[in-house]
N, C-alpha and C. Protein backbone atom coordinates (compact mmCIF):
# COMPACT_ATOMS: atom_id res chain seq x y z
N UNK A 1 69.15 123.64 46.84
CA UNK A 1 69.01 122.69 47.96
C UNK A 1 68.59 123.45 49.21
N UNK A 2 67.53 123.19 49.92
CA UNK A 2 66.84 123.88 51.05
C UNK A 2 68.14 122.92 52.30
N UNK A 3 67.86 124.15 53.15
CA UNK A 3 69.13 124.37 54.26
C UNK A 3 68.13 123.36 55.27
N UNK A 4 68.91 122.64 56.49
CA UNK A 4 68.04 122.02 57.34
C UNK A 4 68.01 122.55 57.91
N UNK A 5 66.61 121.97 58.40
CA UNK A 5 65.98 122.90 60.25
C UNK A 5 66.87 122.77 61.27
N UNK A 6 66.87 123.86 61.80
CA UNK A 6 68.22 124.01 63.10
C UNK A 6 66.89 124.56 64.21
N UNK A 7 67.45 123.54 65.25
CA UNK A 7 66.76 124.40 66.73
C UNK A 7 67.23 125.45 67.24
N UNK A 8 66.50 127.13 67.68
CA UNK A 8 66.54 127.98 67.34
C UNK A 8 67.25 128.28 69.03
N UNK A 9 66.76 127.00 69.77
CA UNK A 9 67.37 127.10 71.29
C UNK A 9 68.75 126.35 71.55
N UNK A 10 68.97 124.89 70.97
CA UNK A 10 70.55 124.74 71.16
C UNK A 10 71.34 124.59 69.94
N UNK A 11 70.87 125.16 68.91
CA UNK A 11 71.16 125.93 67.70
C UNK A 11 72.10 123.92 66.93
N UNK A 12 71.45 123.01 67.31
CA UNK A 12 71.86 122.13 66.79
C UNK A 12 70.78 121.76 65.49
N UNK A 13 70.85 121.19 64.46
CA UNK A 13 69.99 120.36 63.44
C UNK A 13 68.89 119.88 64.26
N UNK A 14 67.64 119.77 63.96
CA UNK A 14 66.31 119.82 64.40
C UNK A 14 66.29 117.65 64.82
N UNK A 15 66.88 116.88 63.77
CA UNK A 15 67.26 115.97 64.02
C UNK A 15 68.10 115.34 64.98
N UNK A 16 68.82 116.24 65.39
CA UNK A 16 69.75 116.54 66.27
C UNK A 16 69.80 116.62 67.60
N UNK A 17 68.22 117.37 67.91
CA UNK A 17 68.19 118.64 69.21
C UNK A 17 68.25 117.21 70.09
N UNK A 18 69.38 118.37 71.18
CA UNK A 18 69.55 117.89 72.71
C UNK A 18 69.04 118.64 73.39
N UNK A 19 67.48 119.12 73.51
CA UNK A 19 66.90 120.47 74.19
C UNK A 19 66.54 119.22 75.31
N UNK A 20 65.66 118.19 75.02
CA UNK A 20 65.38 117.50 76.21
C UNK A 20 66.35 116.70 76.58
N UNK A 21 67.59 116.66 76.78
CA UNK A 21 68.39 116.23 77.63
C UNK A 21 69.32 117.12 78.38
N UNK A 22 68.72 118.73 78.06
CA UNK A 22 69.19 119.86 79.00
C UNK A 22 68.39 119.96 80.12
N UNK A 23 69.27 119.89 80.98
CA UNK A 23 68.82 120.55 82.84
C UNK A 23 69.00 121.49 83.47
N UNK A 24 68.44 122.87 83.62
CA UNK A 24 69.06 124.09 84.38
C UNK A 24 69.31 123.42 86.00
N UNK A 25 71.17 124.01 85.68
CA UNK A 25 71.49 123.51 86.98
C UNK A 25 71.70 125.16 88.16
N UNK A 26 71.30 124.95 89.48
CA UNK A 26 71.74 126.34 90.11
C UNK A 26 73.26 126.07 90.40
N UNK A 27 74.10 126.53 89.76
CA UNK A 27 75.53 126.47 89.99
C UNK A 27 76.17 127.75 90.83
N UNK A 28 76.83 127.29 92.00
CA UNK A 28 77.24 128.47 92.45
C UNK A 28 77.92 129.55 91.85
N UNK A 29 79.20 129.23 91.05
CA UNK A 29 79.59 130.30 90.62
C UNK A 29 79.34 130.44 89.44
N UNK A 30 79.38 131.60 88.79
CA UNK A 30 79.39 131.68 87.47
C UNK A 30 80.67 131.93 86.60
N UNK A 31 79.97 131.28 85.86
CA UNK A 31 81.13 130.90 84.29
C UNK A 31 80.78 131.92 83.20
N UNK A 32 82.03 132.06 82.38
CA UNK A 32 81.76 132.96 81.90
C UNK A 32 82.48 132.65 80.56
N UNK A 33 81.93 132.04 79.56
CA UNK A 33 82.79 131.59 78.30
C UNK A 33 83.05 132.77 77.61
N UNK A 34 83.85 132.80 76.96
CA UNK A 34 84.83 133.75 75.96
C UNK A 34 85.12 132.64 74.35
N UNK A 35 84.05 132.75 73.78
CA UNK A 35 84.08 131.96 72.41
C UNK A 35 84.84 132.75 71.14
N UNK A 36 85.51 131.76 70.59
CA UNK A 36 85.96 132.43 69.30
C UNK A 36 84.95 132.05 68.10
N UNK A 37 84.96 133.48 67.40
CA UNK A 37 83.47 133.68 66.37
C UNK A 37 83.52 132.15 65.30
N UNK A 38 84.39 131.67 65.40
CA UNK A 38 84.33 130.00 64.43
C UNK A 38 83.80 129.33 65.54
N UNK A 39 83.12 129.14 66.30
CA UNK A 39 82.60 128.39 67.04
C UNK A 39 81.37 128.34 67.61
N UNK A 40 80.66 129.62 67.20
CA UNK A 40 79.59 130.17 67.24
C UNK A 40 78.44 129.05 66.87
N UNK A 41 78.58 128.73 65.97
CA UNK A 41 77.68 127.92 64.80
C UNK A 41 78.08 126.69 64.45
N UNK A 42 78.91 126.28 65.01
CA UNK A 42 79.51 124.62 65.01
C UNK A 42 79.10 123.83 65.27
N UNK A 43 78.48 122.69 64.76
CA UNK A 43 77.60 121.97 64.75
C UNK A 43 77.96 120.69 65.95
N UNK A 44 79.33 120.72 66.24
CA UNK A 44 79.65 119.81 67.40
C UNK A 44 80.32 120.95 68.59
N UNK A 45 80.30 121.88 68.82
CA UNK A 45 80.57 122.60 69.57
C UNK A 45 80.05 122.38 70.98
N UNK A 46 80.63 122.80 72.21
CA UNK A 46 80.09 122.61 73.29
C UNK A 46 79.56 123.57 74.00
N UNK A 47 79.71 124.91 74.04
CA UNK A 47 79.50 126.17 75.10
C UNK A 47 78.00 126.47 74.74
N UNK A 48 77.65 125.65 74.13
CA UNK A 48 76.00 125.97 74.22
C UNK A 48 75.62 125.63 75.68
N UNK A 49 75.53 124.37 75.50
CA UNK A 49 75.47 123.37 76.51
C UNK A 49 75.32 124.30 77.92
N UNK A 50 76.59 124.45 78.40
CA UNK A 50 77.00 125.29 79.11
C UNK A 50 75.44 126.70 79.57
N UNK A 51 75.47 126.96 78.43
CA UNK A 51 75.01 128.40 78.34
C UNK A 51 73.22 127.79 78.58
N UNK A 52 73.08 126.63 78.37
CA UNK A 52 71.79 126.43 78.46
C UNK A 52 71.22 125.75 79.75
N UNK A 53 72.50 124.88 80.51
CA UNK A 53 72.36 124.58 81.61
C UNK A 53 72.33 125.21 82.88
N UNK A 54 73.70 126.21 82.63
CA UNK A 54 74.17 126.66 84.39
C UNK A 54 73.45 128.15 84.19
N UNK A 55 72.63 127.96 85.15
CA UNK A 55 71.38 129.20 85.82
C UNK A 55 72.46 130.30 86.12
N UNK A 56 74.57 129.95 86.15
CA UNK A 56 74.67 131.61 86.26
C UNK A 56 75.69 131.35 84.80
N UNK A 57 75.72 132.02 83.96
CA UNK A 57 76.56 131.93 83.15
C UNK A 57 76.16 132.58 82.06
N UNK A 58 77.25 132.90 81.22
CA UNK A 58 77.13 133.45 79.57
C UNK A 58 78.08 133.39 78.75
N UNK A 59 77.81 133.83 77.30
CA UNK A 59 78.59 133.49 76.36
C UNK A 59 78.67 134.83 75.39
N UNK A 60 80.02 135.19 75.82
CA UNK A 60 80.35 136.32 74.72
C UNK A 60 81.21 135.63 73.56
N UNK A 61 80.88 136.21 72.53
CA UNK A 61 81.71 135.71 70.98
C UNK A 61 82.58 136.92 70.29
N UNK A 62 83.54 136.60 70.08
CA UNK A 62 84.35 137.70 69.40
C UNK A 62 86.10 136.90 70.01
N UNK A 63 86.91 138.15 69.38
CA UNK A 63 88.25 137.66 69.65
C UNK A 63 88.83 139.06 70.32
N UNK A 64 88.37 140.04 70.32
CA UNK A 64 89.16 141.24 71.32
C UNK A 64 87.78 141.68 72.33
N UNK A 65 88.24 141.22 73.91
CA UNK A 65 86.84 141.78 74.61
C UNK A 65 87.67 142.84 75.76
N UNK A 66 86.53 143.97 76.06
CA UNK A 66 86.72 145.25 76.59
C UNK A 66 86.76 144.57 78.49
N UNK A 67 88.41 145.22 79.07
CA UNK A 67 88.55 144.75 80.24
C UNK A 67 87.26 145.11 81.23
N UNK A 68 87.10 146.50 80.80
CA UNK A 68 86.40 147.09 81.39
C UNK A 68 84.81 146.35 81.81
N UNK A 69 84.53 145.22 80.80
CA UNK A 69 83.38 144.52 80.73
C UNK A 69 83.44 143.71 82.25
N UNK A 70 84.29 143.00 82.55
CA UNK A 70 85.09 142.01 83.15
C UNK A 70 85.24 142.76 84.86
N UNK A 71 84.70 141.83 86.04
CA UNK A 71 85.08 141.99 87.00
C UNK A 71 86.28 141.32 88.03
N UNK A 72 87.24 142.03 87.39
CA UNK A 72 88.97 141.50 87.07
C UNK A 72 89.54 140.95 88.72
N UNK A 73 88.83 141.92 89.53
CA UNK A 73 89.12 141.30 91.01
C UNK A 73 88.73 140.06 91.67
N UNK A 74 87.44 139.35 90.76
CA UNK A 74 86.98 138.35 91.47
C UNK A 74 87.19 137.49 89.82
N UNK A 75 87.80 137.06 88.82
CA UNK A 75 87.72 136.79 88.15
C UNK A 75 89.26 135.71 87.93
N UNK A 76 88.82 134.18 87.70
CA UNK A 76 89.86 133.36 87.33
C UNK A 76 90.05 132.84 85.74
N UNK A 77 90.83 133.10 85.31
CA UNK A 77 90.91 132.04 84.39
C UNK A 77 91.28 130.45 84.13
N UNK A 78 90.87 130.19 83.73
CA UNK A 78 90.85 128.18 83.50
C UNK A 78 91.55 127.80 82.51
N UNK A 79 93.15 127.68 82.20
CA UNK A 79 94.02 127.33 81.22
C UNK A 79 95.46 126.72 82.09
N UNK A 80 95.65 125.62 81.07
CA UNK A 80 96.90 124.89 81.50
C UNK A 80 97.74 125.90 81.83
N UNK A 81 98.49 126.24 82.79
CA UNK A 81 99.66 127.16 82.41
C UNK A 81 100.45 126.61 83.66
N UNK A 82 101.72 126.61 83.49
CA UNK A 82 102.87 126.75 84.97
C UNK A 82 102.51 127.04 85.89
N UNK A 83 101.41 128.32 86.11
CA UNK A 83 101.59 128.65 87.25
C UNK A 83 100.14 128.56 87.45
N UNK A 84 99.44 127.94 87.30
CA UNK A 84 97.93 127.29 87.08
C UNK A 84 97.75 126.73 88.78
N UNK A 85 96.77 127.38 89.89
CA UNK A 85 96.16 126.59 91.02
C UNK A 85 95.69 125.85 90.92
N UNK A 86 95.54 124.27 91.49
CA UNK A 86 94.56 123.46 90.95
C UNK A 86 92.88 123.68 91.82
N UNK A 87 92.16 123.39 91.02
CA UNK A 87 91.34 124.39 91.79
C UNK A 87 90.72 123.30 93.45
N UNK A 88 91.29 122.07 93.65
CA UNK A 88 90.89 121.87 95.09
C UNK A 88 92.22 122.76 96.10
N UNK A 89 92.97 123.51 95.44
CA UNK A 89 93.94 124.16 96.32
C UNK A 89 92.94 125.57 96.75
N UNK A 90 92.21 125.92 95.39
CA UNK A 90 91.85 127.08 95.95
C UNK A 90 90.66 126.54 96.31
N UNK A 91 90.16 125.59 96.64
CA UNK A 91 88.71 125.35 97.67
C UNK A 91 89.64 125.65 99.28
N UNK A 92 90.70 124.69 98.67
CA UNK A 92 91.03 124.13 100.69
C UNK A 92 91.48 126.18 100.91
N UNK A 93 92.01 126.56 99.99
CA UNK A 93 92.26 128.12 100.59
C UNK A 93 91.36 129.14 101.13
N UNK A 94 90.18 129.25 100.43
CA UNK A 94 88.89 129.63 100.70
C UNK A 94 88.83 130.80 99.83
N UNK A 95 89.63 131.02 98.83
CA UNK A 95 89.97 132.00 97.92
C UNK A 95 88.58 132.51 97.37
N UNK A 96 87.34 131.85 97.20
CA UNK A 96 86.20 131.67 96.12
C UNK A 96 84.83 132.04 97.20
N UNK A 97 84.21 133.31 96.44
CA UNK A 97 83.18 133.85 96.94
C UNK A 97 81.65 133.37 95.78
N UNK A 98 81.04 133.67 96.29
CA UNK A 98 79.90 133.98 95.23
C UNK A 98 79.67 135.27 94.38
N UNK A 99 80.89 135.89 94.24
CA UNK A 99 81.08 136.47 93.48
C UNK A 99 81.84 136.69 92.54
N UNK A 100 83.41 134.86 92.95
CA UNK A 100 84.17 134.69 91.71
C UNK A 100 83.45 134.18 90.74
N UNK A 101 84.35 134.82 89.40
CA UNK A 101 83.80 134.26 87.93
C UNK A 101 85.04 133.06 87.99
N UNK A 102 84.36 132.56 86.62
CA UNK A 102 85.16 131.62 86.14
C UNK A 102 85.38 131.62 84.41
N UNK A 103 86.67 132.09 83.72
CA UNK A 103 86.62 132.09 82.48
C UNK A 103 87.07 131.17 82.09
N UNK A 104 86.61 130.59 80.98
CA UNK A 104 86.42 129.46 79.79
C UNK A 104 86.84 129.67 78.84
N UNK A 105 88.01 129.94 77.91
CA UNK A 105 88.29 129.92 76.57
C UNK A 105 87.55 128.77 75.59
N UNK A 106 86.55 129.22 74.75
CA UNK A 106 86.02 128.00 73.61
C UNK A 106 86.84 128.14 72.32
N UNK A 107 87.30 127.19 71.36
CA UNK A 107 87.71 127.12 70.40
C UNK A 107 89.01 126.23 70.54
N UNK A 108 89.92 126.06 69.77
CA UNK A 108 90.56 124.50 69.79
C UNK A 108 91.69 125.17 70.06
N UNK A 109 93.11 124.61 70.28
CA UNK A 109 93.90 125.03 71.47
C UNK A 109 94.22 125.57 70.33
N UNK A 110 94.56 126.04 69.11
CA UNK A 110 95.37 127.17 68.54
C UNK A 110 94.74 128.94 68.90
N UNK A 111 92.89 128.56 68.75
CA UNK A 111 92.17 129.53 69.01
C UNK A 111 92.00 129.98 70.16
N UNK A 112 92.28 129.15 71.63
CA UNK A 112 91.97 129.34 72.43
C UNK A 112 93.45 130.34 72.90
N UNK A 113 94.44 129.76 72.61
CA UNK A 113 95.71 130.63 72.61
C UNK A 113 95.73 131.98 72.23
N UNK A 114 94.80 132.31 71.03
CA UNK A 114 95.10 133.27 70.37
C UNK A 114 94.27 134.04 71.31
N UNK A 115 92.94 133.61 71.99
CA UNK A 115 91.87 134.36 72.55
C UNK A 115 92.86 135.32 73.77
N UNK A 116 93.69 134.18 74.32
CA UNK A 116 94.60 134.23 75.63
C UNK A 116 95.50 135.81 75.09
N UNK A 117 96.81 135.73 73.64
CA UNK A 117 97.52 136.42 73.53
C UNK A 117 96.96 137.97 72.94
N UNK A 118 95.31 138.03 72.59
CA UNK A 118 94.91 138.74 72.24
C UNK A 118 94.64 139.85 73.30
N UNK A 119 94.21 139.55 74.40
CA UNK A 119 93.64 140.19 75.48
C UNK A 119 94.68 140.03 76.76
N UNK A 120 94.83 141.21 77.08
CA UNK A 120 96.25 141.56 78.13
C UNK A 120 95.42 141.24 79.08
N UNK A 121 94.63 141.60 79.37
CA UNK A 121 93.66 141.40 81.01
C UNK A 121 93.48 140.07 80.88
N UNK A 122 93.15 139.08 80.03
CA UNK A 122 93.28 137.45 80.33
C UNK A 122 94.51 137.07 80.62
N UNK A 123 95.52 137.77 79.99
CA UNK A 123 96.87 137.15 80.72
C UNK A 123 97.30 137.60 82.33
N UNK A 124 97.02 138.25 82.64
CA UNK A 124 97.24 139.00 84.00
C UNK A 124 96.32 138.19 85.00
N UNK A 125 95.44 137.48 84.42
CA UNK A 125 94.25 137.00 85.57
C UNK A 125 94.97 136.01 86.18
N UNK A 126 94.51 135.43 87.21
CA UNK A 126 95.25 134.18 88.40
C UNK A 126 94.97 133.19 87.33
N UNK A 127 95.13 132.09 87.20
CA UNK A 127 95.27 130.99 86.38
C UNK A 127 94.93 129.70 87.06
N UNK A 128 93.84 129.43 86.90
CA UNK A 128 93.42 127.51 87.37
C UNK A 128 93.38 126.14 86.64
N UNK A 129 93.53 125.23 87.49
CA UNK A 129 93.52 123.95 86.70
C UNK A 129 92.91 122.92 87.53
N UNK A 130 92.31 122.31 86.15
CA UNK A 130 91.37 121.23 86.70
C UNK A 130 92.14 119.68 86.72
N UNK A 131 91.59 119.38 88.10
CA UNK A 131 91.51 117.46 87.55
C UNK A 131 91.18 116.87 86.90
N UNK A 132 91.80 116.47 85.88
CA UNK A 132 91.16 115.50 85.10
C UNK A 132 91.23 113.99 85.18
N UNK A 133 90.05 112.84 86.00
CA UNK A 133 90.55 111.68 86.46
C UNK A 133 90.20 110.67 84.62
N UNK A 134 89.85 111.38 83.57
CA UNK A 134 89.87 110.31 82.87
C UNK A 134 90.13 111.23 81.57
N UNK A 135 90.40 110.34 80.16
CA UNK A 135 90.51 111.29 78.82
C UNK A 135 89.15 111.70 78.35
N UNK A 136 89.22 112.77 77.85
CA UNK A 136 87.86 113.20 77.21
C UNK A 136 86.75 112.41 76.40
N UNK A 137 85.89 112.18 76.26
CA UNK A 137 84.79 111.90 75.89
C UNK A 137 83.97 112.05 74.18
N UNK A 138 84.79 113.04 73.99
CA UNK A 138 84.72 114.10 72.88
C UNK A 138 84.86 112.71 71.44
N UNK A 139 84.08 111.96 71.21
CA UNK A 139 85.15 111.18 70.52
C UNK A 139 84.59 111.65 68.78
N UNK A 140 84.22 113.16 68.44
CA UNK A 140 84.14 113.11 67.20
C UNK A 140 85.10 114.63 67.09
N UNK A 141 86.01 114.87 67.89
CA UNK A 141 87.01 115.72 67.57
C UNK A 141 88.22 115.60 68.13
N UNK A 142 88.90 115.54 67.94
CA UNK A 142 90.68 115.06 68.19
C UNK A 142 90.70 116.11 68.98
N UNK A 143 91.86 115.77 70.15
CA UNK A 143 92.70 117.03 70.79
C UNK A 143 93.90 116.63 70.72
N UNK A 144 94.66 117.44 70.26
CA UNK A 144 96.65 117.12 70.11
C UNK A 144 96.96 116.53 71.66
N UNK A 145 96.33 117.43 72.63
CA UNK A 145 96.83 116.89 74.01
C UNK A 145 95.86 115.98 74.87
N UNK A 146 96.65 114.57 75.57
CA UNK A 146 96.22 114.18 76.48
C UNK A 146 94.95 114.37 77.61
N UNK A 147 95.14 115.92 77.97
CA UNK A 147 94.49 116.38 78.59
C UNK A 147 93.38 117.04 78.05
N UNK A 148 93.23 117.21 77.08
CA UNK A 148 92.64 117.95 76.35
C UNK A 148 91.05 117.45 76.44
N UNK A 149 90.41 119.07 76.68
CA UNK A 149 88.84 118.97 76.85
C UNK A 149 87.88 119.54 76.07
N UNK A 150 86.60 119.12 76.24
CA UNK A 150 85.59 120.27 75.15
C UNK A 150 85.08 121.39 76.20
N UNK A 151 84.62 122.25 75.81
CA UNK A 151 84.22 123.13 76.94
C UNK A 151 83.53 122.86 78.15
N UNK A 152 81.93 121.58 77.32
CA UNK A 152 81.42 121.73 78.50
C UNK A 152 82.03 120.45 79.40
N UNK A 153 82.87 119.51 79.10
CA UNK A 153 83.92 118.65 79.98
C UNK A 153 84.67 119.79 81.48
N UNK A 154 85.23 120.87 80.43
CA UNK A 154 85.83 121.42 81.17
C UNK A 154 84.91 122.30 82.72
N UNK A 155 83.81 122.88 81.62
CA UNK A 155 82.92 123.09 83.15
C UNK A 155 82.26 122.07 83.71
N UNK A 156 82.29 121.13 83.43
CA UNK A 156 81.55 120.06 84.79
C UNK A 156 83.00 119.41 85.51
N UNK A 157 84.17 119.65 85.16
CA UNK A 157 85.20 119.35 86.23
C UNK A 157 85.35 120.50 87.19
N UNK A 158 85.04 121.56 86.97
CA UNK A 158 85.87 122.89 87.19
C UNK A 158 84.82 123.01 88.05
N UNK A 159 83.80 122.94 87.91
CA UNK A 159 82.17 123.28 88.68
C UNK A 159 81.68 122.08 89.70
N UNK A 160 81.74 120.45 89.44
CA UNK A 160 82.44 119.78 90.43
C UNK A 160 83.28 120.19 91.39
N UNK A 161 84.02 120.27 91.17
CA UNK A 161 85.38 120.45 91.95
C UNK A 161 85.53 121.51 92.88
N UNK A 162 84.66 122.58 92.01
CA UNK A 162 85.07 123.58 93.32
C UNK A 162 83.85 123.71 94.55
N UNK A 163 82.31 122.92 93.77
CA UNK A 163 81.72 122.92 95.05
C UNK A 163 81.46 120.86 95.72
N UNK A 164 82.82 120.80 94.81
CA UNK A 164 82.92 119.19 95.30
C UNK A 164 81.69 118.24 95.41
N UNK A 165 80.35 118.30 94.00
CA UNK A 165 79.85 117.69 93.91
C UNK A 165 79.34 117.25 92.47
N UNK A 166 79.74 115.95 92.35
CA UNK A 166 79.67 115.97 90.36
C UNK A 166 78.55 115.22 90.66
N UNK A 167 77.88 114.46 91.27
CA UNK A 167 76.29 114.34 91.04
C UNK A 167 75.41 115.85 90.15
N UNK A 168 76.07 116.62 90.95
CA UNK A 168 74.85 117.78 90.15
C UNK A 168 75.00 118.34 89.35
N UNK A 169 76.13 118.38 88.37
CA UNK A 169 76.76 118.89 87.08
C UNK A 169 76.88 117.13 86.45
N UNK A 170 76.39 116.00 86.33
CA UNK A 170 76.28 115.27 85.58
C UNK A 170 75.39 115.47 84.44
N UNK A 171 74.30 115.97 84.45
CA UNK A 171 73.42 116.33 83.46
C UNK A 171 74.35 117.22 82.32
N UNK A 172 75.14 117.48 82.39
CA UNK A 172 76.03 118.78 81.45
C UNK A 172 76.58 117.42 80.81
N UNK A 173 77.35 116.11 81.00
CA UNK A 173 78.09 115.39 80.14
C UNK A 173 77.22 114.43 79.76
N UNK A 174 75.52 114.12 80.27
CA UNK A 174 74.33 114.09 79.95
C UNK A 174 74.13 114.18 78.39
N UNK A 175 73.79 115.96 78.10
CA UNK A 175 73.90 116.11 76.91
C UNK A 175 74.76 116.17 75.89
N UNK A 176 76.13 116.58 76.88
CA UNK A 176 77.03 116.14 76.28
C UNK A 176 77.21 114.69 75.23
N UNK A 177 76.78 114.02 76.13
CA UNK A 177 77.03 112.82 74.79
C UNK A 177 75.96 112.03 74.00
N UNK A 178 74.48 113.10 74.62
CA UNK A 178 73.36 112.55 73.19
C UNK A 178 73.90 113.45 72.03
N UNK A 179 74.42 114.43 72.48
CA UNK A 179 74.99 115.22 70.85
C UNK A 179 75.68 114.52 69.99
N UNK A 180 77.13 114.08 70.97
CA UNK A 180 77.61 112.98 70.65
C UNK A 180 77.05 111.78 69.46
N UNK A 181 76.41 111.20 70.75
CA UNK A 181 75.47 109.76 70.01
C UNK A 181 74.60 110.00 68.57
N UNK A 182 74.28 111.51 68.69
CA UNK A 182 73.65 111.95 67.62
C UNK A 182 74.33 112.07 66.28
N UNK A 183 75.52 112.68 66.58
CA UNK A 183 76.14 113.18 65.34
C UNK A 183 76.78 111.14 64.76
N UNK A 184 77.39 110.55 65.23
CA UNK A 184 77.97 109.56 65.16
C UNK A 184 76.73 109.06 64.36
N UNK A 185 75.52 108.90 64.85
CA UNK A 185 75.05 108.11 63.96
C UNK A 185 74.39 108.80 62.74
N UNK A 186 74.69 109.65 62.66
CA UNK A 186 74.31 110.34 61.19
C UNK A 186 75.57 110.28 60.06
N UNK A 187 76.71 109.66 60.44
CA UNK A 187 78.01 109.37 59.32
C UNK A 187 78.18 107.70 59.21
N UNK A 188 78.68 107.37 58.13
CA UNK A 188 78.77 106.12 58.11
C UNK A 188 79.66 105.39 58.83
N UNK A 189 79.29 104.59 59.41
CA UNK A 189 80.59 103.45 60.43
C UNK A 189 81.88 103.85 59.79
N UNK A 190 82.24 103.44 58.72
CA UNK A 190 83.36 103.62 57.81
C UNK A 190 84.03 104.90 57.99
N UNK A 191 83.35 106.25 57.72
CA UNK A 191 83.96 107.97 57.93
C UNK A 191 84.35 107.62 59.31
N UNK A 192 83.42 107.31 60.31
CA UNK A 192 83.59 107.56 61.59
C UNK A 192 85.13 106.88 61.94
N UNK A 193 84.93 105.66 61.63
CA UNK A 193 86.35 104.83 62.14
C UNK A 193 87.63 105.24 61.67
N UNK A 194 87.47 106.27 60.34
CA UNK A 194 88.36 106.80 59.44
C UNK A 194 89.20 107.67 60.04
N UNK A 195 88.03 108.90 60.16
CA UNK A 195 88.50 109.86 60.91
C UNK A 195 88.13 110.32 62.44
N UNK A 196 88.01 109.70 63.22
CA UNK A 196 87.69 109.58 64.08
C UNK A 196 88.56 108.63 65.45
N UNK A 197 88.17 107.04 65.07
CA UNK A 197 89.32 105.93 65.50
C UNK A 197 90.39 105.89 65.48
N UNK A 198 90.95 106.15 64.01
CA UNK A 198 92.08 105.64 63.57
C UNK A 198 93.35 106.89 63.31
N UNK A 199 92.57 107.92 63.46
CA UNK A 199 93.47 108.93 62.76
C UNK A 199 93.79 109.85 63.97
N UNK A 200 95.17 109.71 63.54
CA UNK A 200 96.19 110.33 65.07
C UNK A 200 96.67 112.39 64.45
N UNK A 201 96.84 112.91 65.17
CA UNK A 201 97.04 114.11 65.34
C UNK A 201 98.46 114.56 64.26
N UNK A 202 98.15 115.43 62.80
CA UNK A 202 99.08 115.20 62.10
C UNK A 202 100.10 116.37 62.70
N UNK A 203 101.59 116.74 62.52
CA UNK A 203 102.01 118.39 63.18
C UNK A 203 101.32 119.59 63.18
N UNK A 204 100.85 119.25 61.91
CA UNK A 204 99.90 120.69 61.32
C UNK A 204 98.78 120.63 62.59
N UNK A 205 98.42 120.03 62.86
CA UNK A 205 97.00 119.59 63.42
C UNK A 205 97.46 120.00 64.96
N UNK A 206 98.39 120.22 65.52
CA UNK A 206 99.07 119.98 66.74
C UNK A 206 98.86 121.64 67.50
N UNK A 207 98.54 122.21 66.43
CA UNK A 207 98.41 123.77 66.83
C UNK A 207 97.32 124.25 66.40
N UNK A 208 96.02 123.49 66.02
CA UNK A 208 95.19 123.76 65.60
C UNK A 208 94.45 124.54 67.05
């Protein structure tokens, strides 16, 4: 059985491609995803997106990355935690140069954890959190939590927010959901409503 054509630019099925519903946006700061290697090649994955839109940004893949890579002084991380700033605290503070990063954990909250407990310099970094005024969008992958986002959700709140304008990061949930619209209609009504609609988060699934 011959393999299908994949676009070689947002590495989705050729049937698929969301190349023309990508927009390079000039985003002030840059983002900086940290993907786990199962996510690389995922056919509903989001940090492409990301990587194809915002004019500053990139995408490293692996699960142990060198601190030394990392410019640790101007550098936040973006994870729920206790002691998480929300990030209009650090606008009104003035904390944020054009030279803070912004890190992104990709992979599903068991992986994204592991990315976190793997690397001592991600735990040490300041810790931010986004607003979220509605539930995710995502509707062909479950999240155990409420809050719970896909990557590129998470950078068009985070990138909104801190230069307080979601007119110009709309194009990111743009393609976000022709991928969406895409994949949905390539399964039958029936799978979709199956696993998709109807099917709630089993324990196992809760730490995925």
């Amino acid at each position: 059985m011959s393999k299908r054509a994949v676009c070689k630019r947002c590495l989705k099925a050729q049937s698929a491609c969301i190349c023309s519903a990508i927009q390079l946006i000039d985003n002030q700061h840059f983002v900086h995803v940290l993907q786990d290697p199962g996510e690389e090649k995922n056919a509903i994955g989001t940090a492409r997106i990301l990587g194809l839109s915002l004019k500053r940004s990139k995408i490293s893949v692996g699960v142990l990355f060198d601190a030394g890579l990392f410019d640790l002084q101007n550098s936040y991380l973006v994870f729920p935690d206790a002691s998480a700033v929300p990030t209009e605290q650090l606008v009104n503070l003035k904390k944020i140069n054009n030279h803070s990063v912004f890190i992104l954990l990709d992979g599903s909250w068991k992986k994204a954890y592991k990315l976190l407990m793997s690397n001592v310099f991600l735990q040490n970094l300041p810790k931010i959190s986004i607003n979220i005024d509605k539930k995710s969008e995502y509707r062909i992958r479950k999240s155990p939590r409420d809050d719970g986002l896909s990557t590129v959700e998470a950078g068009y709140y985070l990138l909104s927010q801190l230069e307080e304008n979601k007119e110009k990061f709309v194009p990111l949930l743009t393609s976000f959901n022709r991928m969406i619209d895409y994949q949905i209609a390539s399964m039958p009504a029936a799978i979709y409503k199956k696993h998709y609609l109807d099917k709630k988060p089993t324990s196992k699934e809760m730490f995925k």
